[in-house]
C-alpha atoms as a PDB file:
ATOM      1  CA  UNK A   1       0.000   0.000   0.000  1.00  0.00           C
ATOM      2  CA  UNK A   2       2.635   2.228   0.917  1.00  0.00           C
ATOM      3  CA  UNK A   3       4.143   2.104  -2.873  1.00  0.00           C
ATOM      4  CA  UNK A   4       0.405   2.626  -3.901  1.00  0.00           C
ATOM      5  CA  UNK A   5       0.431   5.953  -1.419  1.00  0.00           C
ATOM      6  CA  UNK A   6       3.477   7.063  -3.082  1.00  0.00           C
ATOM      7  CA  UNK A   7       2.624   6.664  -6.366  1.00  0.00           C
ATOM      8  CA  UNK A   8      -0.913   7.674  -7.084  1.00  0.00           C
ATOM      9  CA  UNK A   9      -0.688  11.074  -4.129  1.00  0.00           C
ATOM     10  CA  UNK A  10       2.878  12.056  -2.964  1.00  0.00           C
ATOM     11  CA  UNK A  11       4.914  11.684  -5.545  1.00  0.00           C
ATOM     12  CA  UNK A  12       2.437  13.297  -8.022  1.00  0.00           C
ATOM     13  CA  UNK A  13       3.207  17.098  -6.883  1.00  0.00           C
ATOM     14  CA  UNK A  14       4.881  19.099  -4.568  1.00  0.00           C
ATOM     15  CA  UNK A  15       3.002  19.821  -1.209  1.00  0.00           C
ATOM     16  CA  UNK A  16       2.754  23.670   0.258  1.00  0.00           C
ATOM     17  CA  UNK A  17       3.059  22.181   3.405  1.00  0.00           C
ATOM     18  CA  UNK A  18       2.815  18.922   5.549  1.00  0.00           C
ATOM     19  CA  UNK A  19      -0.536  19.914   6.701  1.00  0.00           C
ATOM     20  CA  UNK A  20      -1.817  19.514   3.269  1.00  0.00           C
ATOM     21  CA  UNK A  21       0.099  16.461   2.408  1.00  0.00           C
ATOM     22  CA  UNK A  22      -1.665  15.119   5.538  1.00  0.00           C
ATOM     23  CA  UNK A  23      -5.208  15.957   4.656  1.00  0.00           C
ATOM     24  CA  UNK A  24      -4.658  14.826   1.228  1.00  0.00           C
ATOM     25  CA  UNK A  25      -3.757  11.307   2.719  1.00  0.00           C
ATOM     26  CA  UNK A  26      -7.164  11.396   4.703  1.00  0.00           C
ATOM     27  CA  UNK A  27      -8.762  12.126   1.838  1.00  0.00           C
ATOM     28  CA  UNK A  28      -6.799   9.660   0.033  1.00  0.00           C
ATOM     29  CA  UNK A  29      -6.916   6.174   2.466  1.00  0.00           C
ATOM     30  CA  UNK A  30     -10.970   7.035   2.863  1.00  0.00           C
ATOM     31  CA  UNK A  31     -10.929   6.633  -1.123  1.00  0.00           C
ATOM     32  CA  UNK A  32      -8.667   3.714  -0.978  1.00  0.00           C
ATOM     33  CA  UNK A  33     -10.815   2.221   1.456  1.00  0.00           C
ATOM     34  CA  UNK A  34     -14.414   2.948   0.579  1.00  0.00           C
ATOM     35  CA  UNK A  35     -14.549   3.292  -3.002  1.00  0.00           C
ATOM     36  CA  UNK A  36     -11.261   2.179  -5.266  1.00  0.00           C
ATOM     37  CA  UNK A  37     -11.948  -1.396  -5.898  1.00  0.00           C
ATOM     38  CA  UNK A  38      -9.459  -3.841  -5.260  1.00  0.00           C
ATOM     39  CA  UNK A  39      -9.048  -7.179  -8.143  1.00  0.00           C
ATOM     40  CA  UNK A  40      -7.695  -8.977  -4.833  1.00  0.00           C
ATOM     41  CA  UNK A  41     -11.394  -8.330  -3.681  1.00  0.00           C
ATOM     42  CA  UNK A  42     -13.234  -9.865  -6.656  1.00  0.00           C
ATOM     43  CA  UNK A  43     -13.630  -6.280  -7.309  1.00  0.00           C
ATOM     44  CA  UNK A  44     -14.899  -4.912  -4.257  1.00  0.00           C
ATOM     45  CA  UNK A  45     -13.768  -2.466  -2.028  1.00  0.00           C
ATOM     46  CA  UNK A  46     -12.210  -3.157   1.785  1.00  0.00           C
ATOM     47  CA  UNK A  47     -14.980  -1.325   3.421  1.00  0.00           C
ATOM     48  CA  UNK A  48     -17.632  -3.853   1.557  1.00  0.00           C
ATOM     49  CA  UNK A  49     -15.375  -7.279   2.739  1.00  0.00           C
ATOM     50  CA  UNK A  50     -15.291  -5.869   6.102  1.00  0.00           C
ATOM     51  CA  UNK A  51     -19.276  -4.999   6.129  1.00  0.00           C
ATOM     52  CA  UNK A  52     -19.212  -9.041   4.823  1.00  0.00           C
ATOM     53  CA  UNK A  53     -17.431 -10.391   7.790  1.00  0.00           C
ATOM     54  CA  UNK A  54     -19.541  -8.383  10.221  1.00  0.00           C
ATOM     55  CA  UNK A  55     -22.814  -9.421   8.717  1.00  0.00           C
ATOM     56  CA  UNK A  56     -21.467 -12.925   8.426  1.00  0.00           C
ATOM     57  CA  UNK A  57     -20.367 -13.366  12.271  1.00  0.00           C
ATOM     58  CA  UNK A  58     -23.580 -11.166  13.209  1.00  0.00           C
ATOM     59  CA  UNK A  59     -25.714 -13.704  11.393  1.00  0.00           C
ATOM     60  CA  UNK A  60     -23.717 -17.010  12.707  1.00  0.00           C
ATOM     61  CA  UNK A  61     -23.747 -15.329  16.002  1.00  0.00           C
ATOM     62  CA  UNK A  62     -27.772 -15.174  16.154  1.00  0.00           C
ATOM     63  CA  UNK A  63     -28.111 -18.677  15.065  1.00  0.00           C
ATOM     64  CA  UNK A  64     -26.097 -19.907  17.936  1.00  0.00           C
ATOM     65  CA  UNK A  65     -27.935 -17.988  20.345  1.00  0.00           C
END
């Protein structure tokens, strides 16, 4: 991830400062996370595998209880 980081934000521009390089990796992981689609995912994003799991175990949970 940390080659992805450097490639795709940091090493695209100069930053101002390291306040904006900071808030542009927010802005970045929450993409990488909730929308950029992953092939190691079948094409879905982290956020939607973890929602998955939870459901999953939520649901197995219930049935055992």
């Amino acid at each position: 991830m940390i080659a992805t980081i450097k490639t795709e934000l940091i090493n695209r521009r100069p930053w101002p400062t390291r306040l904006d390089l900071e808030l542009a990796l927010l802005g970045w992981i929450r993409f990488y996370n909730e929308r950029r689609t992953h092939r190691s995912l079948d094409g879905k994003t982290p956020a939607e595998i973890t929602d998955e799991y939870h459901r999953k175990h939520k649901e197995q949970t219930q049935k055992t209880t």
